[in-house]
Structures are given as structure tokens and as C-alpha cells.
Protein backbone atom coordinates (compact mmCIF):
# COMPACT_ATOMS: atom_id res chain seq x y z
CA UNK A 1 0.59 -18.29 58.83
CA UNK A 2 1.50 -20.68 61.29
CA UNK A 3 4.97 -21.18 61.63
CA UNK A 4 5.23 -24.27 64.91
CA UNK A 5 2.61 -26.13 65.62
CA UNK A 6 2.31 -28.31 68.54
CA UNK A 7 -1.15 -31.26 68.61
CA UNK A 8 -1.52 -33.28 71.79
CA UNK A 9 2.21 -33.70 72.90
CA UNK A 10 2.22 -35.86 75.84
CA UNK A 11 5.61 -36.82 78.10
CA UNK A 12 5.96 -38.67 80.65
CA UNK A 13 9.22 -39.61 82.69
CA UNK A 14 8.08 -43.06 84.42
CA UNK A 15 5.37 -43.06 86.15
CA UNK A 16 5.60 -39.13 86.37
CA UNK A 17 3.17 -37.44 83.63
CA UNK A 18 4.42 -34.56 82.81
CA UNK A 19 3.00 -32.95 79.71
CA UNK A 20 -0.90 -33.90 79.32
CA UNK A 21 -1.73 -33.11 75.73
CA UNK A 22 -0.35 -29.88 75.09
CA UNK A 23 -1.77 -27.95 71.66
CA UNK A 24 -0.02 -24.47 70.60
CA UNK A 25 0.45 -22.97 67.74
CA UNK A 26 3.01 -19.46 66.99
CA UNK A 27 2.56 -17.97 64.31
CA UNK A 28 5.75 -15.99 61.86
CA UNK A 29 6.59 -13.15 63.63
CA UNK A 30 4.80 -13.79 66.90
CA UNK A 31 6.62 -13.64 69.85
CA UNK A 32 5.54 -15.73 72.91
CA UNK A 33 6.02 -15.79 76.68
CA UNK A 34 5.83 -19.47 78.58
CA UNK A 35 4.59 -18.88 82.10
CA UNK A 36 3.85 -21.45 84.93
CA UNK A 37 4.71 -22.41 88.69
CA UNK A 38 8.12 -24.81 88.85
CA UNK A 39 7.29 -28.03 87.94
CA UNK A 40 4.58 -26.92 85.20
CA UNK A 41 6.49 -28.65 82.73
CA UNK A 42 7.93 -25.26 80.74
CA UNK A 43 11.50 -26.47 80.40
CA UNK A 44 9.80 -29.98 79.65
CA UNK A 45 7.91 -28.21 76.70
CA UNK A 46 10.62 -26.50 75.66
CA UNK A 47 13.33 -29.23 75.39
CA UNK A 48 10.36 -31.40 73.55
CA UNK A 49 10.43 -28.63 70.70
CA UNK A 50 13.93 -28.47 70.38
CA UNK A 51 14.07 -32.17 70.41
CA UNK A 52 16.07 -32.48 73.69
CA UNK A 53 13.34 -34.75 74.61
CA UNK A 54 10.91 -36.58 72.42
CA UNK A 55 7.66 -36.72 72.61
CA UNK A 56 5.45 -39.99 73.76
CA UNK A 57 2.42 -38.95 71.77
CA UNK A 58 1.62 -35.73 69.51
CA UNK A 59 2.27 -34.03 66.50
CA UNK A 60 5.52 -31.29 65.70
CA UNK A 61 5.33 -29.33 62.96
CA UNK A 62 7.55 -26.48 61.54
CA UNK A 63 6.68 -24.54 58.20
CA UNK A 64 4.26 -27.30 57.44
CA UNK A 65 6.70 -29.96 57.85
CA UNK A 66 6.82 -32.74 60.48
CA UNK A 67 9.90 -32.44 62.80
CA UNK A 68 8.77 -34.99 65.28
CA UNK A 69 11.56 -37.73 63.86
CA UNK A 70 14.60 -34.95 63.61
CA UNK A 71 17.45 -34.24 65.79
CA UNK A 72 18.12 -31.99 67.70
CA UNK A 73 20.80 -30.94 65.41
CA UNK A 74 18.53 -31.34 62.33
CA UNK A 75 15.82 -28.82 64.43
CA UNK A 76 18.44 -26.58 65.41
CA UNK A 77 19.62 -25.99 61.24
CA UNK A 78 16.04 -25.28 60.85
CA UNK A 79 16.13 -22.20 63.35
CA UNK A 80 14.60 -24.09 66.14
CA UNK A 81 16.77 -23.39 69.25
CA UNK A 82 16.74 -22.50 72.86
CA UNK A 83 18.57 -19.89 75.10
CA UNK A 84 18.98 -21.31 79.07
CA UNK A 85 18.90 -18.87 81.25
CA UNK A 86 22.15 -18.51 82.76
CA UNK A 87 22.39 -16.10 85.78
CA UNK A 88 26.37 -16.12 86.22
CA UNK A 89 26.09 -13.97 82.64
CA UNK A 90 26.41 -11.15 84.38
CA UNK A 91 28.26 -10.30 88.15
CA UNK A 92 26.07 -9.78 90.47
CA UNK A 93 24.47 -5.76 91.34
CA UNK A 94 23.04 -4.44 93.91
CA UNK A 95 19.77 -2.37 92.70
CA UNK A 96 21.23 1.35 93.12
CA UNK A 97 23.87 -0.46 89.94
């Protein structure tokens, strides 16, 4: 069952195109790794599901349900959420640590 599906999401910031049409779909329980250069438009993606950003053109659904119009409040209630990577977690090791 698919649980977030994603249909031709385009974003652009000006004249800068960032996201060209992007289609995924996770299913429940799958577990997924974004990969790509900087600049690939990842964090881009990422904000655009959590509605950070929204979306020029496309299609967000979530358990069958269009999301496209909510928050990102209203996403994150729904279990839609993102962790930033945050390197000053942790002090810094040297490898023999």
C-alpha cells in the first residue's frame, strides 16, 4: 500500500528550476534513502513534503488523501516530519574514540 505519493512536483525559486517533475512513491513500512550531489534539490524535496515549501505544480498525497493545501503544522499532526542533520549533536572525536 502506498503510504506518500509524490506526481510531477515541480519548484522553482525565480528563474532557478529546481525540482523538474519529480514522481515517488514509499510505501508503509518502507524505508528510503535520498541521495544526490549538493544542489540536487534533496533538501528542496524534502521541505516540499513537509510543506516547508510548496509546490508550483504536482500532486501530494498521504494515506490517499491530498496534503498539497495543508500546513506544515497540519502535515506534521499527520506524522509527516523531518530530522536536519545537526553535526554540533555530538562533540567532536577523533576516529581511535
Amino acid at each position: 500500500m502506498t503510504l506518500l505519493s509524490l506526481h510531477g512536483i515541480r519548484k522553482s525559486f525565480g528563474a532557478v528550476d529546481v525540482l523538474h517533475g519529480v514522481d515517488l512513491s514509499v510505501a508503509a513500512g518502507e524505508v528510503v534513502g535520498l541521495v544526490g550531489d549538493n544542489g540536487a534539490g534533496k533538501s528542496t524535496l524534502m521541505k516540499t513534503i513537509t510543506g516547508i515549501y510548496r509546490a508550483d505544480t504536482g500532486s501530494i498525497e498521504f494515506d490517499g488523501k491530498d496534503i498539497l493545501a495543508l500546513d506544515p503544522g497540519q502535515r506534521r499532526r499527520l506524522g509527516i516530519e523531518m530530522i536536519y542533520q545537526d553535526l554540533s549533536l555530538a562533540k567532536q572525536q577523533d576516529v581511535a574514540s
